[in-house]
N, C-alpha and C. Protein backbone atom coordinates (compact mmCIF):
# COMPACT_ATOMS: atom_id res chain seq x y z
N UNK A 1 43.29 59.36 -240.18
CA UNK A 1 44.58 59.99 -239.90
C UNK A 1 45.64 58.98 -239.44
N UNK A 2 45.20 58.04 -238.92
CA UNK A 2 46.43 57.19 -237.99
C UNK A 2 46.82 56.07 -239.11
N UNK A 3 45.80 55.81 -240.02
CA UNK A 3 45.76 55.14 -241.11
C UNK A 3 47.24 55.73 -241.80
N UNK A 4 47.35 56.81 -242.18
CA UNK A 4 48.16 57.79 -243.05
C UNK A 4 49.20 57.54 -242.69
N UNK A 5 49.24 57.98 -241.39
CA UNK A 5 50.68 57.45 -240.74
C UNK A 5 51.18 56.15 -241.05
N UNK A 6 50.33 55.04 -241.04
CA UNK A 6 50.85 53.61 -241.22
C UNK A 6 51.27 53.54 -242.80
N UNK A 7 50.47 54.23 -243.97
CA UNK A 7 50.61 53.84 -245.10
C UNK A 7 52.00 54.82 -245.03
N UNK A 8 52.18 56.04 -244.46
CA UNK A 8 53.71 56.82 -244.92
C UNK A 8 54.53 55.78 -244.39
N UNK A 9 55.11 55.20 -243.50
CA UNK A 9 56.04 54.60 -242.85
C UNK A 9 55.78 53.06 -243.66
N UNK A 10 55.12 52.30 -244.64
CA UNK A 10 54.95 51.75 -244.94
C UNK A 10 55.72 51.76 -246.44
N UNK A 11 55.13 52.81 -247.01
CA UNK A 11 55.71 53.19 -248.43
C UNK A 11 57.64 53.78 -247.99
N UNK A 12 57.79 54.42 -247.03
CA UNK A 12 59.17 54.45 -246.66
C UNK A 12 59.81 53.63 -246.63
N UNK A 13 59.43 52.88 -245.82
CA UNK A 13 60.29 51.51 -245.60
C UNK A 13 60.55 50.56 -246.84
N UNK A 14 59.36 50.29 -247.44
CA UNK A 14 59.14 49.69 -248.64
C UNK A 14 60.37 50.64 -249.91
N UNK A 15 60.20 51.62 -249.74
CA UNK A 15 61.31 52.13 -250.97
C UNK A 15 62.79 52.07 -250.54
N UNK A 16 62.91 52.11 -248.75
CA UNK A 16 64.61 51.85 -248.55
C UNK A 16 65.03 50.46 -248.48
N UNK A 17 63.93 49.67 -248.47
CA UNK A 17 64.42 48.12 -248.69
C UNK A 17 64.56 48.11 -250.29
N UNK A 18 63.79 48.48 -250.84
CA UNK A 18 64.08 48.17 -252.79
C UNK A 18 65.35 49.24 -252.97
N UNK A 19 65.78 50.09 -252.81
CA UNK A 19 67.38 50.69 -252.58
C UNK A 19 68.63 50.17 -252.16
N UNK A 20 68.11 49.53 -251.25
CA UNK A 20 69.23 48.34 -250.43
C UNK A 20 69.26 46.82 -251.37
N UNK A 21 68.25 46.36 -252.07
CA UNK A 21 68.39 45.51 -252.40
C UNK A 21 69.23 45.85 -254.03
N UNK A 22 68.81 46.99 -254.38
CA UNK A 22 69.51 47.24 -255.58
C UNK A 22 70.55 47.44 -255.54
N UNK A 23 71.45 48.43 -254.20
CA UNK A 23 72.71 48.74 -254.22
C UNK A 23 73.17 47.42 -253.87
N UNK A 24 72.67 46.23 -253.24
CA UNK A 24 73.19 45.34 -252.86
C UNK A 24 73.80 44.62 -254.54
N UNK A 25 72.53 44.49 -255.07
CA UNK A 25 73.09 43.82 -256.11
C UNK A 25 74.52 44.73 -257.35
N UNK A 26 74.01 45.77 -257.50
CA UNK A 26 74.75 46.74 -258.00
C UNK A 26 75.86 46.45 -257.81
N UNK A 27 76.68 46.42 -256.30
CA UNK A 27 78.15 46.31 -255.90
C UNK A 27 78.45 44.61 -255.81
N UNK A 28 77.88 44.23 -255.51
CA UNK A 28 78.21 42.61 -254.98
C UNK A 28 77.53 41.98 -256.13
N UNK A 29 76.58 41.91 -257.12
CA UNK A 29 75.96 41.10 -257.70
C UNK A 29 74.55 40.04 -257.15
N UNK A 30 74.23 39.42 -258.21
CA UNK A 30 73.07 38.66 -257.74
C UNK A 30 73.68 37.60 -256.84
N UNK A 31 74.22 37.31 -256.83
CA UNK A 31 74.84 35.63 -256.27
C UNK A 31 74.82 35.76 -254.92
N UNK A 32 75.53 37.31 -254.68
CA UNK A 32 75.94 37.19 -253.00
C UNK A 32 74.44 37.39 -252.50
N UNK A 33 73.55 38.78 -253.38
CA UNK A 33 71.86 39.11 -252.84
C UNK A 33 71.88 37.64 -252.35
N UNK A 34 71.48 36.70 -253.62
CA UNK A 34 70.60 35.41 -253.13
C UNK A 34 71.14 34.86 -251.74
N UNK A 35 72.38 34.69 -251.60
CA UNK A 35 73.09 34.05 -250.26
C UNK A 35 72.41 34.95 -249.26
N UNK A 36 72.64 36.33 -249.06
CA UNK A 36 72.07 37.46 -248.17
C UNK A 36 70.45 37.15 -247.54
N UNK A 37 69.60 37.09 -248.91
CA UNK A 37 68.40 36.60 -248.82
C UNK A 37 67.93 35.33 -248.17
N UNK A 38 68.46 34.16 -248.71
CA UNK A 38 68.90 32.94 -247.89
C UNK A 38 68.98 33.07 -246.98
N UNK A 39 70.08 33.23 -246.39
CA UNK A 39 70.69 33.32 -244.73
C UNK A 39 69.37 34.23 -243.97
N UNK A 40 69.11 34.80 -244.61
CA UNK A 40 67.99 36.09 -243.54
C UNK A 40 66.66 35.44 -243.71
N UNK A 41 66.68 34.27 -244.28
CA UNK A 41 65.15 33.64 -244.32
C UNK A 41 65.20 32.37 -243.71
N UNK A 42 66.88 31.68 -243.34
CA UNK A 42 66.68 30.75 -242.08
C UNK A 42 66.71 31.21 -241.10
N UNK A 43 67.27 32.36 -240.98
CA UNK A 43 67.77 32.94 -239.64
C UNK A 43 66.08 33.45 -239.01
N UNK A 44 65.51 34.00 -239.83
CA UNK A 44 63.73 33.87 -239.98
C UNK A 44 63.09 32.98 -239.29
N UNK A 45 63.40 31.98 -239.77
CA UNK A 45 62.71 30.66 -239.18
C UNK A 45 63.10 30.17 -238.26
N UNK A 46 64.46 30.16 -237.99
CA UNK A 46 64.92 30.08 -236.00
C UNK A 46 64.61 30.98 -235.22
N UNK A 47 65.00 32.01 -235.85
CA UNK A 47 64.32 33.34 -234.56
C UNK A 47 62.88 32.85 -234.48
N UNK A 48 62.38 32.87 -234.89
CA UNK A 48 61.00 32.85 -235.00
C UNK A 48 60.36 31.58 -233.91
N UNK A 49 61.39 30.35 -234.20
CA UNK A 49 60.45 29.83 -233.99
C UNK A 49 61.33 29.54 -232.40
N UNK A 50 62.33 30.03 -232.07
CA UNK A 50 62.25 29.62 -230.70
C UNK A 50 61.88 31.02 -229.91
N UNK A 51 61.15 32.40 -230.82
CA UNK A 51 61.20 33.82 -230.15
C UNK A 51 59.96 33.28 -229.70
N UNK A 52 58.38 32.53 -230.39
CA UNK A 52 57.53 32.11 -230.19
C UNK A 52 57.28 30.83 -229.73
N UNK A 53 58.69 29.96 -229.25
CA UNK A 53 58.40 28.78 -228.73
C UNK A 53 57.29 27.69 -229.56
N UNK A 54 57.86 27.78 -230.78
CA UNK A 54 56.70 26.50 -231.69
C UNK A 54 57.93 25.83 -231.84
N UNK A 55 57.68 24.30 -231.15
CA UNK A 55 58.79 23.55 -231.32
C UNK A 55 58.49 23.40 -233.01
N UNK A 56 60.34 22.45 -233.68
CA UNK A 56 60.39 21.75 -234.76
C UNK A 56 60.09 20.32 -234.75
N UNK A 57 59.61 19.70 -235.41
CA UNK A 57 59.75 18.18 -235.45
C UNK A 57 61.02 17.76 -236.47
N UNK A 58 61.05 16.36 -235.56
CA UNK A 58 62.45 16.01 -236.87
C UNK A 58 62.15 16.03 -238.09
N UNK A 59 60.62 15.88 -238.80
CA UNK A 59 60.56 16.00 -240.40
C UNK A 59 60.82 17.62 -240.57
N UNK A 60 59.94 18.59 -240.06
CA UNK A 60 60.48 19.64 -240.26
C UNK A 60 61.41 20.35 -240.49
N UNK A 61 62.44 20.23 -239.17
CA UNK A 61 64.12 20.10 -238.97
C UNK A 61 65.05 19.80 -240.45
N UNK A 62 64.46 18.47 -240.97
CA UNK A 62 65.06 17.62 -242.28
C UNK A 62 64.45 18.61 -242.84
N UNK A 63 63.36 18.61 -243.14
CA UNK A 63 63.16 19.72 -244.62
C UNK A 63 63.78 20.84 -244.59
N UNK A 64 64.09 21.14 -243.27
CA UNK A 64 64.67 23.05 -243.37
C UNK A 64 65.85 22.60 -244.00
N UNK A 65 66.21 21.80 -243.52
CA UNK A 65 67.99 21.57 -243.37
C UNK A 65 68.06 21.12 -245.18
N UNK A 66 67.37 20.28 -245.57
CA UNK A 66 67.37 19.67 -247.15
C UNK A 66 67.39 20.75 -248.02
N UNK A 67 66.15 21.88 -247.60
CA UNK A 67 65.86 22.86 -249.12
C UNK A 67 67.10 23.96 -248.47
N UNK A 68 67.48 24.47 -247.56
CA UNK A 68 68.47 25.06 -247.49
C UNK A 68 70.01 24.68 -248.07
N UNK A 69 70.00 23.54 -248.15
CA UNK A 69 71.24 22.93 -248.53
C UNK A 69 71.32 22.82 -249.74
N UNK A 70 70.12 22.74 -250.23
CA UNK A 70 69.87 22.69 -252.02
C UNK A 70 70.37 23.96 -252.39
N UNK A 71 69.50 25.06 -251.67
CA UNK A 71 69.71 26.42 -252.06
C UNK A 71 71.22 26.81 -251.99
N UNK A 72 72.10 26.66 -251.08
CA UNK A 72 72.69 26.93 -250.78
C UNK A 72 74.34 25.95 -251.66
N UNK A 73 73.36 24.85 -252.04
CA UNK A 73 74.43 24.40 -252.96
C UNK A 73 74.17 24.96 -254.50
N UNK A 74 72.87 25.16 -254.98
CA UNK A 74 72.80 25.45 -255.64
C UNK A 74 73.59 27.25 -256.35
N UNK A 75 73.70 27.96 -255.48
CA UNK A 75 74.18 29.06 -255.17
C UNK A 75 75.94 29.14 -255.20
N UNK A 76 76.33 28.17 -254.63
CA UNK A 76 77.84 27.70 -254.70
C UNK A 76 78.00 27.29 -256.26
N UNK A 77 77.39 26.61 -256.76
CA UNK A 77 77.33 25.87 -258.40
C UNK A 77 77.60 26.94 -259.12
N UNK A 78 76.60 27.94 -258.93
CA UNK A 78 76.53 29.42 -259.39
C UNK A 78 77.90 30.71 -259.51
N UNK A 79 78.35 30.20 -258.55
CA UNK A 79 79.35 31.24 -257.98
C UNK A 79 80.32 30.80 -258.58
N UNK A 80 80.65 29.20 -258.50
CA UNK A 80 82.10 28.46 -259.72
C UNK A 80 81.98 28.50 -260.72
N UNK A 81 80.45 28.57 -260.66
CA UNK A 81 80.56 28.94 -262.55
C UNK A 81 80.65 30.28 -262.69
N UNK A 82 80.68 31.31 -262.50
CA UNK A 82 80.87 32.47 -262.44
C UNK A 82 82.63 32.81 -262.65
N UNK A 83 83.04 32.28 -261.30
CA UNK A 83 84.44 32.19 -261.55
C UNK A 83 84.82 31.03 -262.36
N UNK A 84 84.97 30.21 -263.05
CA UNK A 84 85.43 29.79 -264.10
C UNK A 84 85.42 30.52 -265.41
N UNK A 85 84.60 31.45 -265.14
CA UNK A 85 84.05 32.00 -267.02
C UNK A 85 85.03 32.96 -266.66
N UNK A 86 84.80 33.85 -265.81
CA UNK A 86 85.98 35.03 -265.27
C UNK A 86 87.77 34.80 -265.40
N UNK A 87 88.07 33.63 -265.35
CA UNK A 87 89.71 33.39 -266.06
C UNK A 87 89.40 33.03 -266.67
């Protein structure tokens, strides 16, 4: 029984996040989702890691900071090219 409960609130949640992610894209497009997604998956990894106190090391630190910046440039690349084709 308590099982049931976890799988209903499980499958709920699970179908209003795939709703949100669709209306997200629907009105705003993929470009902004990915930025949205992004941002909520560093913001992930700071909460996280000072909510649990696991320090960073400076290689760590560099890698967050490197693949985020990729992503995040890569995403900008995306978006000018978007608006260039658009005029």
């Amino acid at each position: 029984p308590v099982v049931l409960n976890y799988n209903i609130v499980s499958a709920i949640t699970s179908a209003s996040g795939q709703l949100f992610i669709y209306n997200t894209i629907k009105e705003f497009g993929p470009i902004v989702f990915t930025v949205i997604m992004t941002t909520r998956q560093m913001l992930s990894i700071c909460i996280s890691s000072m909510l649990f106190q696991h320090p960073m090391s400076l290689k760590a630190l560099c890698g967050a900071v490197i693949v985020f910046g990729v992503l995040f440039y890569q995403i900008r690349r995306k978006y000018l090219a978007r608006q260039n084709r658009s005029n």
